[in-house]
N, C-alpha and C. Protein backbone atom coordinates (compact mmCIF):
# COMPACT_ATOMS: atom_id res chain seq x y z
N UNK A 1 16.96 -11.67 7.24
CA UNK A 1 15.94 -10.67 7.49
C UNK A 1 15.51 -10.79 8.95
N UNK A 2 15.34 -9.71 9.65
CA UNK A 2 14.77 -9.53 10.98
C UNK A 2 13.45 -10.14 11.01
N UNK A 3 13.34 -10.47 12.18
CA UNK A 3 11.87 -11.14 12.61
C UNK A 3 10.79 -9.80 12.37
N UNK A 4 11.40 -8.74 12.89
CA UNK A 4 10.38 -7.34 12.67
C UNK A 4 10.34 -7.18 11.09
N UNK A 5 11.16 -6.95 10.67
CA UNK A 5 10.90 -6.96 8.99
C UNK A 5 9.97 -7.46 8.61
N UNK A 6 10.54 -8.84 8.99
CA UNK A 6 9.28 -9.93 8.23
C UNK A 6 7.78 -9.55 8.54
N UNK A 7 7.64 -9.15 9.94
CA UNK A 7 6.42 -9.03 10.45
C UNK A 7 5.73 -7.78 9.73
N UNK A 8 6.34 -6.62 9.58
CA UNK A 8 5.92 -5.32 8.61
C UNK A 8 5.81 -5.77 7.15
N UNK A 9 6.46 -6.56 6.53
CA UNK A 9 6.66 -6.82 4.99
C UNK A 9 4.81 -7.85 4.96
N UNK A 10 4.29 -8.54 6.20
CA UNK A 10 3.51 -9.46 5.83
C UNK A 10 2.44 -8.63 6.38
N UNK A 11 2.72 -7.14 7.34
CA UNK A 11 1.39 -6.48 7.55
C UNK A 11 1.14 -5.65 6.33
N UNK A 12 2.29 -5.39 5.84
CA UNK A 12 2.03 -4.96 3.74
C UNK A 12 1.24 -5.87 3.47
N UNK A 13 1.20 -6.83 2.72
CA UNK A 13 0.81 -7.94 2.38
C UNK A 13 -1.01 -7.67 2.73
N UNK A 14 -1.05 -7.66 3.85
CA UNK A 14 -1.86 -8.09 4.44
C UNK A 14 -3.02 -6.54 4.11
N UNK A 15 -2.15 -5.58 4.45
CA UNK A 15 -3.25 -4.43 3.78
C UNK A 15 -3.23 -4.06 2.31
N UNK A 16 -2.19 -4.81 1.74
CA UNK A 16 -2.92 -4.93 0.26
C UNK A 16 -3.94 -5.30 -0.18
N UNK A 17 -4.04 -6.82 0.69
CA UNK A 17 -5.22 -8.05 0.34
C UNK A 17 -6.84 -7.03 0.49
N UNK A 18 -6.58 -6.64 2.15
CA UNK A 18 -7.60 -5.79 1.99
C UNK A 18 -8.31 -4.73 1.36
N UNK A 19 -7.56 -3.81 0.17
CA UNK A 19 -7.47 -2.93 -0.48
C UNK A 19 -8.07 -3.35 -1.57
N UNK A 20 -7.58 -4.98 -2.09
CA UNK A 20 -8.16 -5.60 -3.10
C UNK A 20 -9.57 -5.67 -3.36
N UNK A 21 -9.29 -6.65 -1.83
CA UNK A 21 -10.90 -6.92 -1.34
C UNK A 21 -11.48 -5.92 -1.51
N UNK A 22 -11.50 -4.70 -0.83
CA UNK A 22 -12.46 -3.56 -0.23
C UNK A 22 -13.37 -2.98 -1.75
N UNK A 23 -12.50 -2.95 -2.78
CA UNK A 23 -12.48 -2.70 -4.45
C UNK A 23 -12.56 -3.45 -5.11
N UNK A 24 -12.79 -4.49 -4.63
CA UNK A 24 -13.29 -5.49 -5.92
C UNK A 24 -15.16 -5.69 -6.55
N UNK A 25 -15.42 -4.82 -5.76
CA UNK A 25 -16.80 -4.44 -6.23
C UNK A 25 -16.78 -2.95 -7.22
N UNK A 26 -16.28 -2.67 -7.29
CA UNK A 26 -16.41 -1.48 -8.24
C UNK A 26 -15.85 -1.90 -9.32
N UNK A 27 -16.19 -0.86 -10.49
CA UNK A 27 -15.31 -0.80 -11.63
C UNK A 27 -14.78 0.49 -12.35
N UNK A 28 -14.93 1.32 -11.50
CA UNK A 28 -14.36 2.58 -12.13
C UNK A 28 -14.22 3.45 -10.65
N UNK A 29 -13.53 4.50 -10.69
CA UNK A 29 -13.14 5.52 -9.98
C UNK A 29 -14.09 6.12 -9.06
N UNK A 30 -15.20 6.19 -10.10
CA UNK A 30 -16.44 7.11 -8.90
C UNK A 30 -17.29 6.74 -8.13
N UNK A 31 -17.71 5.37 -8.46
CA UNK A 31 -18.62 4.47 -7.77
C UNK A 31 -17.82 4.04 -6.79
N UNK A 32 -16.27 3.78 -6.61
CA UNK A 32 -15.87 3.64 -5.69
C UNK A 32 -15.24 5.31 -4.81
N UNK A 33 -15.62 5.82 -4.95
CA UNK A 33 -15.38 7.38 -4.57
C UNK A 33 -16.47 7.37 -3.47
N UNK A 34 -18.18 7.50 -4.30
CA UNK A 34 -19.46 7.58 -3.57
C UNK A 34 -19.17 6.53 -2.39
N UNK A 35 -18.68 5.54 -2.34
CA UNK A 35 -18.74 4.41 -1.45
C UNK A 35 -17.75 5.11 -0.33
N UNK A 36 -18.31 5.32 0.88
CA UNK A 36 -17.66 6.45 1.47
C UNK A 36 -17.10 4.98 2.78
N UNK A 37 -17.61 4.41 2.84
CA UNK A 37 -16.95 3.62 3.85
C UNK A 37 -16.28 2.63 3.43
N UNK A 38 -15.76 2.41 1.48
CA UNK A 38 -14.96 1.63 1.29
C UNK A 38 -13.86 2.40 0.82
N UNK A 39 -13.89 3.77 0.47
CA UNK A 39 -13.30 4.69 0.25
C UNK A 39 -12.30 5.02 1.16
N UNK A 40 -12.98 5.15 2.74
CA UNK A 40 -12.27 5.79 3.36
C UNK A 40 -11.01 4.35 4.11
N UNK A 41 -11.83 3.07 3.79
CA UNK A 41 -11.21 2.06 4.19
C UNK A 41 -9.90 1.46 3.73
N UNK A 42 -10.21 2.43 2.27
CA UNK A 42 -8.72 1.94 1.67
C UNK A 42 -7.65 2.76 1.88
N UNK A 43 -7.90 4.19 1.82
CA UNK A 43 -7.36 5.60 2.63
C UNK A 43 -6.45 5.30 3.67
N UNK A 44 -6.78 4.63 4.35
CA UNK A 44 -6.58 4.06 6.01
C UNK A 44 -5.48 2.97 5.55
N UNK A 45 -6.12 2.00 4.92
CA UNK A 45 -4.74 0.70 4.61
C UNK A 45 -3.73 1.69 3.65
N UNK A 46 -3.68 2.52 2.95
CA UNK A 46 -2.31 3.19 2.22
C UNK A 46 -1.54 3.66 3.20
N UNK A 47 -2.72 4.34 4.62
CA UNK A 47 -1.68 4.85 5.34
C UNK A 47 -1.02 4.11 6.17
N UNK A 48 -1.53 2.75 6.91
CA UNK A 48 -1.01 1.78 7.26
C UNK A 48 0.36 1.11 6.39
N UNK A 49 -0.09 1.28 5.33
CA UNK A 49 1.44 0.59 4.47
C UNK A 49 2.54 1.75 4.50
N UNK A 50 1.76 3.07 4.32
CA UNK A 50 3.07 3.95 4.29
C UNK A 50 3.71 4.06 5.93
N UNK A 51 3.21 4.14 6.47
CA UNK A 51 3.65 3.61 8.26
C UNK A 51 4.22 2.60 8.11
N UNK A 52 4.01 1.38 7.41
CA UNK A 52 4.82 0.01 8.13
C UNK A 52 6.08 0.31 7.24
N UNK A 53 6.06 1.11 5.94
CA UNK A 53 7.08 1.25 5.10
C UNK A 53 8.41 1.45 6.22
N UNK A 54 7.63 2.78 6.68
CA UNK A 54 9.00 3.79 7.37
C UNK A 54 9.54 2.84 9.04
N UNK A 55 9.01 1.72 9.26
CA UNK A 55 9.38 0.91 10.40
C UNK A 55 10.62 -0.03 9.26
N UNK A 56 10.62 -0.15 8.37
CA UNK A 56 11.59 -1.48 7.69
C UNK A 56 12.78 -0.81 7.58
N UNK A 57 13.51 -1.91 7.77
CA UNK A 57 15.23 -1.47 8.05
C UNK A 57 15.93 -0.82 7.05
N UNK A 58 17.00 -0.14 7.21
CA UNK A 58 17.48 1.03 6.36
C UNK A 58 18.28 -0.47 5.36
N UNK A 59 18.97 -1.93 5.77
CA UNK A 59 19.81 -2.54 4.98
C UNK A 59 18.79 -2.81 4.25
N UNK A 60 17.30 -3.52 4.61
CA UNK A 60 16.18 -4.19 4.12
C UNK A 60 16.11 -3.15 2.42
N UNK A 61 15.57 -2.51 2.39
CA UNK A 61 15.38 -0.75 2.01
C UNK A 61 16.77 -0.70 0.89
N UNK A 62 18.05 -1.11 1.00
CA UNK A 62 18.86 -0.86 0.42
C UNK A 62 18.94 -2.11 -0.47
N UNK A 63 18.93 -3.41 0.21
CA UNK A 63 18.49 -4.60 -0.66
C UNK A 63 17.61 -4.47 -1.86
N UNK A 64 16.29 -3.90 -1.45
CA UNK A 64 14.93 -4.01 -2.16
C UNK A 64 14.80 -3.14 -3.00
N UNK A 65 15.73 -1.91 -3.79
CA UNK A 65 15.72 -0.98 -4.72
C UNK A 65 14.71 -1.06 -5.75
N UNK A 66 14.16 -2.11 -6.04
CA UNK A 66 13.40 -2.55 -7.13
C UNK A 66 11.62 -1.92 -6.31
N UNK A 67 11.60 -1.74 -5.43
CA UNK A 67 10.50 -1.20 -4.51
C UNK A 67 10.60 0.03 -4.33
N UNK A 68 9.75 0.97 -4.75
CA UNK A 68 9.70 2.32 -4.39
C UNK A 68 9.55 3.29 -3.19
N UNK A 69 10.27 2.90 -2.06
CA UNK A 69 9.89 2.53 -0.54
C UNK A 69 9.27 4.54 -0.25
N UNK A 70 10.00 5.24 -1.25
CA UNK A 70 10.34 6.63 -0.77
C UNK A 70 8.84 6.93 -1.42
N UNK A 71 8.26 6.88 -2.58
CA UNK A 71 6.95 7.03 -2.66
C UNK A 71 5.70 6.60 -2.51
N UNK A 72 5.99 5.23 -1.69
CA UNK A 72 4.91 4.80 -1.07
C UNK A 72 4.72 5.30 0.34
N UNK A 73 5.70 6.15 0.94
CA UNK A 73 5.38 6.64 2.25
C UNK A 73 5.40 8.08 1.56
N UNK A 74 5.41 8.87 0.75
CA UNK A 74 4.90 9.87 0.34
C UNK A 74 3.74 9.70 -0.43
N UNK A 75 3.60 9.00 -0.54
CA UNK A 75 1.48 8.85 -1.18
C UNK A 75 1.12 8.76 0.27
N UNK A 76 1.34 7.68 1.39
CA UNK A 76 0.91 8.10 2.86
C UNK A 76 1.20 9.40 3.22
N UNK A 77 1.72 9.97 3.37
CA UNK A 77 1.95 11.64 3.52
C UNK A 77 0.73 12.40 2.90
N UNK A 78 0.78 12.42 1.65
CA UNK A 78 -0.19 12.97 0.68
C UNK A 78 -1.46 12.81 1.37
N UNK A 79 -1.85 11.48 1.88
CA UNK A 79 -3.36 11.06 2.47
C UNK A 79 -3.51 11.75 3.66
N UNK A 80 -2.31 11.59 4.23
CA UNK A 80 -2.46 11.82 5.94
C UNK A 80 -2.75 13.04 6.20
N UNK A 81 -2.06 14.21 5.29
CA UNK A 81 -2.06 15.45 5.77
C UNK A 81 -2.87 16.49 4.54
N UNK A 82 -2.87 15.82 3.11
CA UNK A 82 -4.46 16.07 2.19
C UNK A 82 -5.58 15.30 2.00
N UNK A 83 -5.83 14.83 3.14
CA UNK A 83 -7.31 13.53 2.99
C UNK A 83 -8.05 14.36 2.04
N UNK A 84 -8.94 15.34 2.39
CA UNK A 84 -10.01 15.93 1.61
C UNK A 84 -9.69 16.01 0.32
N UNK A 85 -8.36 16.14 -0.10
CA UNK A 85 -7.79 16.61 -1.46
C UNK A 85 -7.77 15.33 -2.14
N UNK A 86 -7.61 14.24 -1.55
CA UNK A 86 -7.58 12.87 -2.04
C UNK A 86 -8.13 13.19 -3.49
N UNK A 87 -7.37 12.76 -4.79
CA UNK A 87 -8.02 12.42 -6.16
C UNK A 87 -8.42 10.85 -6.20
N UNK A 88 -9.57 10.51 -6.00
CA UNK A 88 -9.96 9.12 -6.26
C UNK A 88 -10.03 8.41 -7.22
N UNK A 89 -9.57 9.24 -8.63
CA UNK A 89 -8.56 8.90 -9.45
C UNK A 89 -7.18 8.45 -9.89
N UNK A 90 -6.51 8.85 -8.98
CA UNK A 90 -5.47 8.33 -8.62
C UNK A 90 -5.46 7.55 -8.08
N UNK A 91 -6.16 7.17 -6.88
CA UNK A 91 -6.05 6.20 -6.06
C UNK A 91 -6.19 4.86 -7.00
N UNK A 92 -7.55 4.83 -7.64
CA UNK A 92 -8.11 3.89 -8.28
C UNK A 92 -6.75 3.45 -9.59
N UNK A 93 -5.92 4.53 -9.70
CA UNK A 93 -5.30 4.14 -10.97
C UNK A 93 -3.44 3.20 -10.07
N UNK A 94 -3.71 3.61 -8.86
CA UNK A 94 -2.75 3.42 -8.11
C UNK A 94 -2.76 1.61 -7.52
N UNK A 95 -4.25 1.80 -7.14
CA UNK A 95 -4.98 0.65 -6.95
C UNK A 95 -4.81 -0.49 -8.27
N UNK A 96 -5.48 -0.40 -9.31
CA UNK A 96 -4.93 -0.91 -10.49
C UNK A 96 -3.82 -0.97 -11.05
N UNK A 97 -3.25 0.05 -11.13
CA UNK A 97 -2.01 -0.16 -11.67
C UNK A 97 -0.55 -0.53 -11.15
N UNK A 98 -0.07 -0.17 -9.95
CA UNK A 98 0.50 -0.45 -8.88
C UNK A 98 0.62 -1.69 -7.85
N UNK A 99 -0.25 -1.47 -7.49
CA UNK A 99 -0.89 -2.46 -5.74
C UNK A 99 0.02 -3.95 -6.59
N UNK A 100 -0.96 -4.51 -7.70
CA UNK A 100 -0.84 -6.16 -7.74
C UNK A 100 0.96 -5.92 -7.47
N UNK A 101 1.73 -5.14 -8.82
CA UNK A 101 3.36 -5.30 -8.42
C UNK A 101 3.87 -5.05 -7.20
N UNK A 102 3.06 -4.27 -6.58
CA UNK A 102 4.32 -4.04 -5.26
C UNK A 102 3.77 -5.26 -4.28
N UNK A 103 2.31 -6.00 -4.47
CA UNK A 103 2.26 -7.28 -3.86
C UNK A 103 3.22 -8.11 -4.42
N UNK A 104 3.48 -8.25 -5.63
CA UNK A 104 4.60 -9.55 -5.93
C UNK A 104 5.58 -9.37 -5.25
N UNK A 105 6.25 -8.27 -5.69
CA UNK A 105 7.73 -7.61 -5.02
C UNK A 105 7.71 -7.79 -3.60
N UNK A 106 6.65 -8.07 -2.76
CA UNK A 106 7.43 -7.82 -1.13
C UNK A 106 6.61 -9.40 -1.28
N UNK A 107 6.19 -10.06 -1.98
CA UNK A 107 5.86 -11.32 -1.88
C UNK A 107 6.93 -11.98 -2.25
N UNK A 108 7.97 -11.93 -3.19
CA UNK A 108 9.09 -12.48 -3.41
C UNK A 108 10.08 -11.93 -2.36
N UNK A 109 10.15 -10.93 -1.62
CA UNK A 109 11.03 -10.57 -1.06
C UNK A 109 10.72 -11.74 0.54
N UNK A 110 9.96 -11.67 0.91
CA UNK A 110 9.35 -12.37 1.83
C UNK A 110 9.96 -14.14 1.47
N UNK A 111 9.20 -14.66 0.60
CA UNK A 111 9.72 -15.75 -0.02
C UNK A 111 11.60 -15.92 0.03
N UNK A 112 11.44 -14.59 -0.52
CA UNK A 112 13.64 -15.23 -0.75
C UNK A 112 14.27 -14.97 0.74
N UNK A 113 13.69 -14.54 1.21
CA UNK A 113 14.16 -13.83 3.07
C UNK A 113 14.14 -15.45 4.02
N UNK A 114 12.84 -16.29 3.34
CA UNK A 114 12.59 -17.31 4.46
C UNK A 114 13.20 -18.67 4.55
């Protein structure tokens, strides 16, 4: 694995953690909706991950099939160019349901790379 890889796969990482963090005070969808500056904070790290997505190498990308590389930079798309439209339902279910696996997955990928 490229030194740049590595470095995008651990700035994933790294705006997951924060995403965690930013939501770990809520417990449902809307209370974290009203929260407009943790709201918009997590907004920002999806689009950061869908950006560092589209920097990782096309072999990296072909290795990692088990990672959904093509719809995590189209949920960044979705944010970037429908912010207002944002369903904070989704997010929250994306957030929950999603986030922890695709942390393992580029956490093992990271791990087996080093």
């Amino acid at each position: 694995m490229s030194e740049k890889d590595l470095a995008n796969l651990e700035a994933i990482i790294d705006s997951i953690k924060k995403i965690i963090r930013f939501t770990s005070k809520f417990d449902n969808p809307d209370s974290f909706y009203d929260d407009e500056q943790a709201f918009d904070a997590v907004l920002m790290n999806f689009v950061i991950i869908g950006e560092t997505v589209s920097k990782l190498s096309q072999p990296l990308k072909k290795e990692t099939k088990q990672v959904p590389w093509i719809k995590i930079k189209a949920f960044r798309n979705i944010i970037a160019h429908n912010y207002f439209g944002v369903d904070a339902e989704e997010v929250w279910q994306i957030i929950n349901d999603q986030l922890p696996d695709l942390k393992v997955e580029i956490t093992k990928i990271i791990k087996k790379r080093n």
